[in-house]
PDB file of N, CA and C in Angstrom:
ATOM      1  N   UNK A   1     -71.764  91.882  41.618  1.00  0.00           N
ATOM      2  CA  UNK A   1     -72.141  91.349  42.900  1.00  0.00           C
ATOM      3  C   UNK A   1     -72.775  89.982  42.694  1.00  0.00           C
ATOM      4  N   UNK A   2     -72.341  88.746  43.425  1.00  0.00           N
ATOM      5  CA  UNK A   2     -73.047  87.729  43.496  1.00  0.00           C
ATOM      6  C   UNK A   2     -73.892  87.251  44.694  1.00  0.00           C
ATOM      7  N   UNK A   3     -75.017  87.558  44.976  1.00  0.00           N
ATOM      8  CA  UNK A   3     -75.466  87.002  45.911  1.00  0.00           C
ATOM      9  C   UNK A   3     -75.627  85.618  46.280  1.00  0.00           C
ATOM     10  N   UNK A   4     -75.624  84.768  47.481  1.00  0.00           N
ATOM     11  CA  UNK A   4     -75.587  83.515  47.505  1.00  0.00           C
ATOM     12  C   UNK A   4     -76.523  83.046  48.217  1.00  0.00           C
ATOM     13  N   UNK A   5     -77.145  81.882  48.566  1.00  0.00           N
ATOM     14  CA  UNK A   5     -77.663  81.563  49.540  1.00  0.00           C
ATOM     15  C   UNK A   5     -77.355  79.885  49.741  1.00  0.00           C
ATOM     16  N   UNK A   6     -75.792  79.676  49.102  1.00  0.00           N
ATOM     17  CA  UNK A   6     -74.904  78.504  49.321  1.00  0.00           C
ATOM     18  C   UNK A   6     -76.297  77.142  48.894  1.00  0.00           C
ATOM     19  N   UNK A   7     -77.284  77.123  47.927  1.00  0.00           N
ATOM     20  CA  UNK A   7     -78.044  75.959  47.415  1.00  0.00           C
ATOM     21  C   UNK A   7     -76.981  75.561  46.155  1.00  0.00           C
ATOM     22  N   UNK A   8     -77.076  74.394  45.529  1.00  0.00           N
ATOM     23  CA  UNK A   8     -76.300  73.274  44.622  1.00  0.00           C
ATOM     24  C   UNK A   8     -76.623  74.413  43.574  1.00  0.00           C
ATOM     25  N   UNK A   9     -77.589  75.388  42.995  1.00  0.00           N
ATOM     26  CA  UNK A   9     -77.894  75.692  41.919  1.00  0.00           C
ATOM     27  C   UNK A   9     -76.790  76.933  41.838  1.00  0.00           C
ATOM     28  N   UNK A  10     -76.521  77.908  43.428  1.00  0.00           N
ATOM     29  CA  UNK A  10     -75.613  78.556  43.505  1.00  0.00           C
ATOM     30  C   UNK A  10     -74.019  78.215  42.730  1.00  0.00           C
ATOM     31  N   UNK A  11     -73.495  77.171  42.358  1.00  0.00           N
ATOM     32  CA  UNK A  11     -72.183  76.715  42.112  1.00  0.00           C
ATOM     33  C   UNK A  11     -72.306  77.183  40.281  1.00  0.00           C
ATOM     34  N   UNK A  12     -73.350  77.283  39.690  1.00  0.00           N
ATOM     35  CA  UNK A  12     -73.244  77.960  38.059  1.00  0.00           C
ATOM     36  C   UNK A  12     -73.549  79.375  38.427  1.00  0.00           C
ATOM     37  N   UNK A  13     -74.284  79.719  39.345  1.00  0.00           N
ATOM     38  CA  UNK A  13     -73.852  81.226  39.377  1.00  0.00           C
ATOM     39  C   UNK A  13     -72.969  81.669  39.995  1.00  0.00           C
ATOM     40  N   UNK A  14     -71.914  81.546  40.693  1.00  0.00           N
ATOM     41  CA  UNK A  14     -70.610  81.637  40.881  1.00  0.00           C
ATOM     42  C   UNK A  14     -69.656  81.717  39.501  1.00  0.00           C
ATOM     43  N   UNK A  15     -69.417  80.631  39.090  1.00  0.00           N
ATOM     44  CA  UNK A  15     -69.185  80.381  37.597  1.00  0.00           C
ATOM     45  C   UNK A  15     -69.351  81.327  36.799  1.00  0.00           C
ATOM     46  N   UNK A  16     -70.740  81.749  36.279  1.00  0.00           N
ATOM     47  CA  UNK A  16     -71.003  82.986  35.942  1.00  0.00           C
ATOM     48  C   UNK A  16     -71.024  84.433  36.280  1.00  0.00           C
ATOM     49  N   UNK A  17     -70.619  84.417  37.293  1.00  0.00           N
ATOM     50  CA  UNK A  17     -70.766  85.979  38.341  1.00  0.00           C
ATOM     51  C   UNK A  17     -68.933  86.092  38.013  1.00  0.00           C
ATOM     52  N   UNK A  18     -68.350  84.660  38.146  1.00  0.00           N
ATOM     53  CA  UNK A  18     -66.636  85.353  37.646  1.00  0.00           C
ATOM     54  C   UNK A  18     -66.654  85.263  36.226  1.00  0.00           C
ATOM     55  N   UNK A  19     -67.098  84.226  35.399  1.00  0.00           N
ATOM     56  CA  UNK A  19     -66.718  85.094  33.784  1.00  0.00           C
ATOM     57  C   UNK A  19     -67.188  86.449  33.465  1.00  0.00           C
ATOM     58  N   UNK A  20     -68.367  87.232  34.230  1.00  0.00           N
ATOM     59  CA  UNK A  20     -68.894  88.101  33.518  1.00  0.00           C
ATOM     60  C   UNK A  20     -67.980  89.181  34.128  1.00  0.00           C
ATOM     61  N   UNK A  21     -67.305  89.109  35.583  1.00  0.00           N
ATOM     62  CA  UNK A  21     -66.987  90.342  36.639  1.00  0.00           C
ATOM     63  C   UNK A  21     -65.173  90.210  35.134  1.00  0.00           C
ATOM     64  N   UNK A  22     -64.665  88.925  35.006  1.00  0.00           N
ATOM     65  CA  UNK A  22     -63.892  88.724  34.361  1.00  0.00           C
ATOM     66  C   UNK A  22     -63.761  89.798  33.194  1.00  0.00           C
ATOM     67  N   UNK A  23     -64.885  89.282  32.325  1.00  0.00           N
ATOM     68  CA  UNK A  23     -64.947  89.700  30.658  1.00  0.00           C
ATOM     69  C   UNK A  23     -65.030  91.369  31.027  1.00  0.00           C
ATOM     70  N   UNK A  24     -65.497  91.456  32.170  1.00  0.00           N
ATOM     71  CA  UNK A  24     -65.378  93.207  32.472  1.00  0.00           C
ATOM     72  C   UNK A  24     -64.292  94.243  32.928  1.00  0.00           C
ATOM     73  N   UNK A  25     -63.378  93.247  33.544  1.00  0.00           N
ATOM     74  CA  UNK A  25     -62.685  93.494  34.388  1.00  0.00           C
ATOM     75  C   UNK A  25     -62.995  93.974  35.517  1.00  0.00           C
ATOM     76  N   UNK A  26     -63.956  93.604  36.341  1.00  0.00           N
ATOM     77  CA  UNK A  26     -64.502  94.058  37.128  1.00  0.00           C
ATOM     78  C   UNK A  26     -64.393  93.349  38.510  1.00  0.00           C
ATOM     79  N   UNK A  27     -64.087  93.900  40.154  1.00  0.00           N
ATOM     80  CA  UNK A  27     -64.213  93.359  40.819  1.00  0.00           C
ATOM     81  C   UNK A  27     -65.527  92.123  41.032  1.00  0.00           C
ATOM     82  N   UNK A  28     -65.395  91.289  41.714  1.00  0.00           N
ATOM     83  CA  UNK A  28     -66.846  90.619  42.655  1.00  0.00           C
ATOM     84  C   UNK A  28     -67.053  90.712  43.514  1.00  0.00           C
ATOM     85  N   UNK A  29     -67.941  91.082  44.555  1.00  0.00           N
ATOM     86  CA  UNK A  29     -68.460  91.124  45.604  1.00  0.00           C
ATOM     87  C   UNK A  29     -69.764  90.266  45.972  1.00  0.00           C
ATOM     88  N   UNK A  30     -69.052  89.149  46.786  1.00  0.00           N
ATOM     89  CA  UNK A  30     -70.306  87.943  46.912  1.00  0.00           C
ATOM     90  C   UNK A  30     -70.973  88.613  48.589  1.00  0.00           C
ATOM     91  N   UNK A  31     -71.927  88.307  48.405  1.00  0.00           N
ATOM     92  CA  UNK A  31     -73.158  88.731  49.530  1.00  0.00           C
ATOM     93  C   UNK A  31     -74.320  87.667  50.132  1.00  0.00           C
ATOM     94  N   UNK A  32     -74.556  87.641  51.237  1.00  0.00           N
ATOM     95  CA  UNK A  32     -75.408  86.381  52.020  1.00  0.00           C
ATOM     96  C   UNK A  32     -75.964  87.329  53.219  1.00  0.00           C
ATOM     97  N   UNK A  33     -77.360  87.267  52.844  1.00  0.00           N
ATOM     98  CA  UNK A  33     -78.190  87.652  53.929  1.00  0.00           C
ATOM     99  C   UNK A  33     -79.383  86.574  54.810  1.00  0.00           C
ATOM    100  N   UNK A  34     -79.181  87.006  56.088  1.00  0.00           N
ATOM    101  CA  UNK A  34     -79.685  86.058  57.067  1.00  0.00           C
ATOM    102  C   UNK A  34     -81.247  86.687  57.412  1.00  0.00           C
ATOM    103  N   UNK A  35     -82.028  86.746  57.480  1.00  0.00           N
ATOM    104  CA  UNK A  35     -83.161  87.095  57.828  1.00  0.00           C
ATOM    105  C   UNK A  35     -83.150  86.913  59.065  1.00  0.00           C
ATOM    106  N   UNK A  36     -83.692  87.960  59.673  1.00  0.00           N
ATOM    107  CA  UNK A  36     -83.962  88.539  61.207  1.00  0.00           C
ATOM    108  C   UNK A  36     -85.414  88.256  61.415  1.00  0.00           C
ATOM    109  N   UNK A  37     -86.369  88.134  60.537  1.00  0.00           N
ATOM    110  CA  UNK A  37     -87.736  88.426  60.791  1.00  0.00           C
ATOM    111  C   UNK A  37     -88.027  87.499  62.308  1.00  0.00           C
ATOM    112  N   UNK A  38     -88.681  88.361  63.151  1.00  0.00           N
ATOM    113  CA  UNK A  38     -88.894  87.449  64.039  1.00  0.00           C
ATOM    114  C   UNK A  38     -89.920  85.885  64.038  1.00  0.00           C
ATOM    115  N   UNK A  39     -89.676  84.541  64.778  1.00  0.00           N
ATOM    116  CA  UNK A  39     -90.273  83.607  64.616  1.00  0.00           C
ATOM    117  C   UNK A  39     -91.650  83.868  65.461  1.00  0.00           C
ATOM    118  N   UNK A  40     -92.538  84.002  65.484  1.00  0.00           N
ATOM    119  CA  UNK A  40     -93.424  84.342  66.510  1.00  0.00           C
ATOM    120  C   UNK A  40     -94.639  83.111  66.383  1.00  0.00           C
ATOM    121  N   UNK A  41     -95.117  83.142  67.644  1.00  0.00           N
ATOM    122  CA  UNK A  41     -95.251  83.875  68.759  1.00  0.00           C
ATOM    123  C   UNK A  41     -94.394  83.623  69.763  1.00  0.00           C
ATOM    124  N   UNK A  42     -94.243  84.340  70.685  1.00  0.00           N
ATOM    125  CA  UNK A  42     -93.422  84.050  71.774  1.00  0.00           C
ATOM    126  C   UNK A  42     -93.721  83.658  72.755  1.00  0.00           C
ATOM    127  N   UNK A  43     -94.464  82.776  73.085  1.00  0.00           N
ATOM    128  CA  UNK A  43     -95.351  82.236  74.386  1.00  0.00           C
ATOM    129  C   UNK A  43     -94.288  81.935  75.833  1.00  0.00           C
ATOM    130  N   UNK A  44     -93.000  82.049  75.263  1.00  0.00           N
ATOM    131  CA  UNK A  44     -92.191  81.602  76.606  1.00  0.00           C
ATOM    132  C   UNK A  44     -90.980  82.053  76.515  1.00  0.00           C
ATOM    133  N   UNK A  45     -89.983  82.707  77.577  1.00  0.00           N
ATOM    134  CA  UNK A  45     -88.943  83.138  77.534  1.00  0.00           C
ATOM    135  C   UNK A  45     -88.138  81.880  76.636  1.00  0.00           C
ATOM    136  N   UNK A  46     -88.030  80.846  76.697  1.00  0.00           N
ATOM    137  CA  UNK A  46     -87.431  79.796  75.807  1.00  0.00           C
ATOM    138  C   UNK A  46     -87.022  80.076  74.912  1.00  0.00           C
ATOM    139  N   UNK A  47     -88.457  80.101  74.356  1.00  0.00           N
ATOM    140  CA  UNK A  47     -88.636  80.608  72.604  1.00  0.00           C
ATOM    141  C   UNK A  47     -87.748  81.364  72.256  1.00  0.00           C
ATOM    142  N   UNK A  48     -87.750  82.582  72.549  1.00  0.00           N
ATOM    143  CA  UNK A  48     -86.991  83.524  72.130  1.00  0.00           C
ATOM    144  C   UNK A  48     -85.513  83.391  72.531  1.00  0.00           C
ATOM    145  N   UNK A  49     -84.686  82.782  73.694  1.00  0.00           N
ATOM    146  CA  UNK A  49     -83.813  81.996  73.558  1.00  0.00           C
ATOM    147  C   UNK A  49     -83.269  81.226  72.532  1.00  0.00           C
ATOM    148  N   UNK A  50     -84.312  80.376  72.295  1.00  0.00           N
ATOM    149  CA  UNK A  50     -83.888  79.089  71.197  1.00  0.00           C
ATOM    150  C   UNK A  50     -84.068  80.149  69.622  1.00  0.00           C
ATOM    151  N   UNK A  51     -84.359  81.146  69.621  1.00  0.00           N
ATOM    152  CA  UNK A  51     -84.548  81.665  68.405  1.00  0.00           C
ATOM    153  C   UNK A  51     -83.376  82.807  68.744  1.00  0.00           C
ATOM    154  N   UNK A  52     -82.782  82.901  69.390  1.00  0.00           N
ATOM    155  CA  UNK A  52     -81.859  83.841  69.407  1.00  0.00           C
ATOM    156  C   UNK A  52     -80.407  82.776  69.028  1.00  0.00           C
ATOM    157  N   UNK A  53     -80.637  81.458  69.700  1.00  0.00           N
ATOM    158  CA  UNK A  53     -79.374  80.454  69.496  1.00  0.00           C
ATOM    159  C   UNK A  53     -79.282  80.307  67.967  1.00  0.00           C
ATOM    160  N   UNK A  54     -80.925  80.040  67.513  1.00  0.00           N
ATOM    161  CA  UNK A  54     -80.273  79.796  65.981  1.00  0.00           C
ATOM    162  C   UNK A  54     -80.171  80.750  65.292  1.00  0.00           C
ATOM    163  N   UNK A  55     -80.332  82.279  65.577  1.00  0.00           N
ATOM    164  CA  UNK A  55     -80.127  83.313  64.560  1.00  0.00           C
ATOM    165  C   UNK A  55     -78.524  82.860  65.002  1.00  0.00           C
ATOM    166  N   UNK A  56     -77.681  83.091  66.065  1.00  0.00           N
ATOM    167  CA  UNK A  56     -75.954  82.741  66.221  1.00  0.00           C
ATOM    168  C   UNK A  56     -75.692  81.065  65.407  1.00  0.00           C
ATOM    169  N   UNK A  57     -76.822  80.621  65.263  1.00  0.00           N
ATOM    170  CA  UNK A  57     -76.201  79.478  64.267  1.00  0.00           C
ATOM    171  C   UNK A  57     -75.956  79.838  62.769  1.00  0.00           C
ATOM    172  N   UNK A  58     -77.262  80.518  62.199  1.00  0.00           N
ATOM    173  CA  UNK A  58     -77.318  80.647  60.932  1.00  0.00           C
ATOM    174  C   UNK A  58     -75.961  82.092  60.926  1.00  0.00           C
ATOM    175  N   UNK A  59     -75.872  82.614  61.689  1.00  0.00           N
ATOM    176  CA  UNK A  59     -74.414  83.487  61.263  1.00  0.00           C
ATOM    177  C   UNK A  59     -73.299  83.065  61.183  1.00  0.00           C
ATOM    178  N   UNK A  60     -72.900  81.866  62.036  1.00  0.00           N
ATOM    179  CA  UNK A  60     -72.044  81.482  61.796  1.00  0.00           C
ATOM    180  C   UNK A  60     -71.759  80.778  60.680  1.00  0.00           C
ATOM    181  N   UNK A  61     -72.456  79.640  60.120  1.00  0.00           N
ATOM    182  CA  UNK A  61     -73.028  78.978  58.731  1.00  0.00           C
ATOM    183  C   UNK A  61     -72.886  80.238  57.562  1.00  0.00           C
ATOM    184  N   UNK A  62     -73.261  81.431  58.047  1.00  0.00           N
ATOM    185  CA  UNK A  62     -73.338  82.205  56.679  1.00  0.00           C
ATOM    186  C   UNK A  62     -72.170  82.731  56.183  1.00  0.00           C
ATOM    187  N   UNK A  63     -71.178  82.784  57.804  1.00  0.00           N
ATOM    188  CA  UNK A  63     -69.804  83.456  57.502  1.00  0.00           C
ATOM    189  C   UNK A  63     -68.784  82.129  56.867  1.00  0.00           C
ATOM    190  N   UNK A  64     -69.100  81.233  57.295  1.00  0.00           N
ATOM    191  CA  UNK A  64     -68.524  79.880  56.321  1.00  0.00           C
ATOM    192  C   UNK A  64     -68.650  79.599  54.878  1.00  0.00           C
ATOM    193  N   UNK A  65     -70.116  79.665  54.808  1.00  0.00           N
ATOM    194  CA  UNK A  65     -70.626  80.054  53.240  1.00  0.00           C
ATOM    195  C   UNK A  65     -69.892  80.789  52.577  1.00  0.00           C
ATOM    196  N   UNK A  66     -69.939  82.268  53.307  1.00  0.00           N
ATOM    197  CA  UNK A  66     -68.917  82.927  52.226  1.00  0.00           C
ATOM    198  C   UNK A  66     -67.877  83.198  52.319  1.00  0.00           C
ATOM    199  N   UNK A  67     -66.875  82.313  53.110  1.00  0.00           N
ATOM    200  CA  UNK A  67     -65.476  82.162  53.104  1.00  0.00           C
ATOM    201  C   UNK A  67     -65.249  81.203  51.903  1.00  0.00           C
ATOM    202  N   UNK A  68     -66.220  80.225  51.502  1.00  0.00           N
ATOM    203  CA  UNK A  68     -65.812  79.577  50.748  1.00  0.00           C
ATOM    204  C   UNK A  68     -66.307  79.583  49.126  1.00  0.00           C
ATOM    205  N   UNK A  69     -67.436  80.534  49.368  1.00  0.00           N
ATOM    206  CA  UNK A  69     -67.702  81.207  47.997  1.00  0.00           C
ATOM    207  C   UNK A  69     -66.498  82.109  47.587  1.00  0.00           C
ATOM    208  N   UNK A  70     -66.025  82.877  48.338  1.00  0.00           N
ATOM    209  CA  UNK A  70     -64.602  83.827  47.863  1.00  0.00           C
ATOM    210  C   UNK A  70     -63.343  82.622  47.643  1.00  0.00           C
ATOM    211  N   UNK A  71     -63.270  81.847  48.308  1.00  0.00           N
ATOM    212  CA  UNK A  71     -62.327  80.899  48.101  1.00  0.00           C
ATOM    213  C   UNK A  71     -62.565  80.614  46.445  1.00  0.00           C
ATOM    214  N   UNK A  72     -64.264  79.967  45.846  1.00  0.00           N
ATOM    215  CA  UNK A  72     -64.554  79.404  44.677  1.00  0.00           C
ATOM    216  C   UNK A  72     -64.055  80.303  43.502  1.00  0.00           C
ATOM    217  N   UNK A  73     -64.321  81.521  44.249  1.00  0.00           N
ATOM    218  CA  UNK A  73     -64.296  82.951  42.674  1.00  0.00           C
ATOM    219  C   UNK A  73     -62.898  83.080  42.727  1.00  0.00           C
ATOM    220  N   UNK A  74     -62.058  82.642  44.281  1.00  0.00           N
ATOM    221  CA  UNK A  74     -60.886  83.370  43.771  1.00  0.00           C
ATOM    222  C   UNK A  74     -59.581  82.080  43.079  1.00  0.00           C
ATOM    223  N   UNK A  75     -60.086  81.068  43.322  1.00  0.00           N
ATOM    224  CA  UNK A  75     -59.706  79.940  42.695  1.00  0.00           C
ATOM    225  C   UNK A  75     -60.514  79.391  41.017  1.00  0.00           C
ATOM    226  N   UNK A  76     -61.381  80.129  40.625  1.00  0.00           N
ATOM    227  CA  UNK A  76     -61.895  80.474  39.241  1.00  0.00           C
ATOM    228  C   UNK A  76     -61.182  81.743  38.541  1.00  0.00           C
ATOM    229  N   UNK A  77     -60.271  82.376  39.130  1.00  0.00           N
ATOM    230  CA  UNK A  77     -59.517  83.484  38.953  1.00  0.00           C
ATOM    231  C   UNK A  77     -60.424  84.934  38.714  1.00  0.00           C
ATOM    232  N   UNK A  78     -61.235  84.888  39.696  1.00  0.00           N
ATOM    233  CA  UNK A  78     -62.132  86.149  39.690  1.00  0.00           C
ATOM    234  C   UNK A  78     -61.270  87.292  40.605  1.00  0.00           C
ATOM    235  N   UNK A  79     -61.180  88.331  40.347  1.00  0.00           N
ATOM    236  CA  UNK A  79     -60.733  89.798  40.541  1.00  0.00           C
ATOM    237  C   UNK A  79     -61.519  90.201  41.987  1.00  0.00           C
ATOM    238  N   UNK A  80     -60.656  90.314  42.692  1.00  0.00           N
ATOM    239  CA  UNK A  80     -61.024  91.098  44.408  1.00  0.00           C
ATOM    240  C   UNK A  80     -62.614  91.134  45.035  1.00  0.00           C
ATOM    241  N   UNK A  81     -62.338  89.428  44.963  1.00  0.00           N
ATOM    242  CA  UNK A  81     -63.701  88.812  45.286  1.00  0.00           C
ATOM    243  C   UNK A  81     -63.536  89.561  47.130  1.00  0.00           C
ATOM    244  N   UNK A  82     -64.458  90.026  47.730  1.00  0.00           N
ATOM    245  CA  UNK A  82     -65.111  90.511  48.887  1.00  0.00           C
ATOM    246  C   UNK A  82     -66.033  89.792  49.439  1.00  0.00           C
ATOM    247  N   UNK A  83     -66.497  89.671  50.645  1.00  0.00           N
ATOM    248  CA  UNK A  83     -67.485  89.020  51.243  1.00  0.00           C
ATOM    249  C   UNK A  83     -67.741  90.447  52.002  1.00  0.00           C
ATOM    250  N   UNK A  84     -69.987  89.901  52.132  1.00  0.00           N
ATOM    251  CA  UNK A  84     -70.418  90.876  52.923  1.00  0.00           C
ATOM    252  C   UNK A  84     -71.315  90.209  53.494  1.00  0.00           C
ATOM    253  N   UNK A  85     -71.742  90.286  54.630  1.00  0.00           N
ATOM    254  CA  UNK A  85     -72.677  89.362  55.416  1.00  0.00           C
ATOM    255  C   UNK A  85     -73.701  90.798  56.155  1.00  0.00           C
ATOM    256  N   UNK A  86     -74.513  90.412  55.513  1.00  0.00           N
ATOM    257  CA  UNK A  86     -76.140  91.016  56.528  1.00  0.00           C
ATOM    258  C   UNK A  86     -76.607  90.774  56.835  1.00  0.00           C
ATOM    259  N   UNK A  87     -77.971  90.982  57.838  1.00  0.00           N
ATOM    260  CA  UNK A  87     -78.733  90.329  58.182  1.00  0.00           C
ATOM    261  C   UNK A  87     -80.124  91.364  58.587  1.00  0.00           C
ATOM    262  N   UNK A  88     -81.362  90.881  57.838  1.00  0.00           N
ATOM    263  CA  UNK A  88     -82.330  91.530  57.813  1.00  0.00           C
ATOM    264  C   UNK A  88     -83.483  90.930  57.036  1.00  0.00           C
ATOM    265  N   UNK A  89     -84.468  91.659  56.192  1.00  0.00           N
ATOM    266  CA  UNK A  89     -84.783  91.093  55.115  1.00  0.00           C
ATOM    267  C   UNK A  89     -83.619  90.797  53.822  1.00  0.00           C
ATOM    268  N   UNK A  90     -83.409  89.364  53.518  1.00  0.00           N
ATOM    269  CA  UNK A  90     -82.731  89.620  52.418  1.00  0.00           C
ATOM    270  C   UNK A  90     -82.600  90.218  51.124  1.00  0.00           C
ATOM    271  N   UNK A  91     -83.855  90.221  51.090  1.00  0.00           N
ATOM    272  CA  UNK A  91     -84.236  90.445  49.438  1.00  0.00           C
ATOM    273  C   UNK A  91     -83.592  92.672  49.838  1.00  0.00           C
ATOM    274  N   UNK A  92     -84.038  92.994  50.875  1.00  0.00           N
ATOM    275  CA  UNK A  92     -83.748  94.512  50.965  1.00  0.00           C
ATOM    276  C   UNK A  92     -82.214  94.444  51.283  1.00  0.00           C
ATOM    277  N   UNK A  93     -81.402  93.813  51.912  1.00  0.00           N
ATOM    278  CA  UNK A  93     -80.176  93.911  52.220  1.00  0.00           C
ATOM    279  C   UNK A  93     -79.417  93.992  51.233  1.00  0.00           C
ATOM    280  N   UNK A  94     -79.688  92.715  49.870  1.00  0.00           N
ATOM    281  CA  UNK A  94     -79.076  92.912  48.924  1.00  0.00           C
ATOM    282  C   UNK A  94     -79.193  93.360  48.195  1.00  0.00           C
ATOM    283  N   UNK A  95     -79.961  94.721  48.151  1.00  0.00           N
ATOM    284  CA  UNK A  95     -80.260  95.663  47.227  1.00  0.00           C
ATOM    285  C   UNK A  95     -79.818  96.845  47.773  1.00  0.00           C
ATOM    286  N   UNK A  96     -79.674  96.754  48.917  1.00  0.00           N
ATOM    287  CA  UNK A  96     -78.946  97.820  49.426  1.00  0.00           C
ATOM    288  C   UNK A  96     -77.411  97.736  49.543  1.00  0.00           C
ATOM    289  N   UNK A  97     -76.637  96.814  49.371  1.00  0.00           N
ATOM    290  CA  UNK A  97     -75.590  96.561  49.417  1.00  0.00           C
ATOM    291  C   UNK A  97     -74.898  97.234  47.953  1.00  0.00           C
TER     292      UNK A  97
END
């Protein structure tokens, strides 16, 4: 499993997440979680509007991310690269995945 969170440092662990899934023969399954935690406080119906627009921003951004992380592994010739998109705490999503 490679988790991502699409930063410049992400592009050597890609790299490495397919030689190792490689040397194993092992599928990859790349993963990107969005955090839900709410922004608070909520002093105005707005708020929570404008925080509902950008949770639909950052999903969309995340499903791009990892269209093109599976694109990277599967053009590095990595084995039945998958995408999974969650959204919650990340650090628990991708441990539960």
């Amino acid at each position: 499993m490679l988790a991502t969170d699409g930063s410049e440092e992400s592009a050597s662990a890609v790299r490495t997440a397919v030689e190792l899934a490689n040397s194993t023969g092992s599928e990859l399954h790349v993963v990107h979680a969005v955090s839900t935690a709410p922004q608070r406080p909520y002093p105005r119906y707005f708020e929570r509007a404008r925080s509902k627009d950008m949770l639909q921003r950052k999903r969309v951004a995340a499903l791009v991310l990892l269209d093109e992380k599976v694109r990277q592994v599967k053009n590095m010739g990595g084995i039945g690269a998958d995408s999974y998109y969650r959204e919650g705490d990340p650090a628990e999503e991708v441990r539960s995945r």
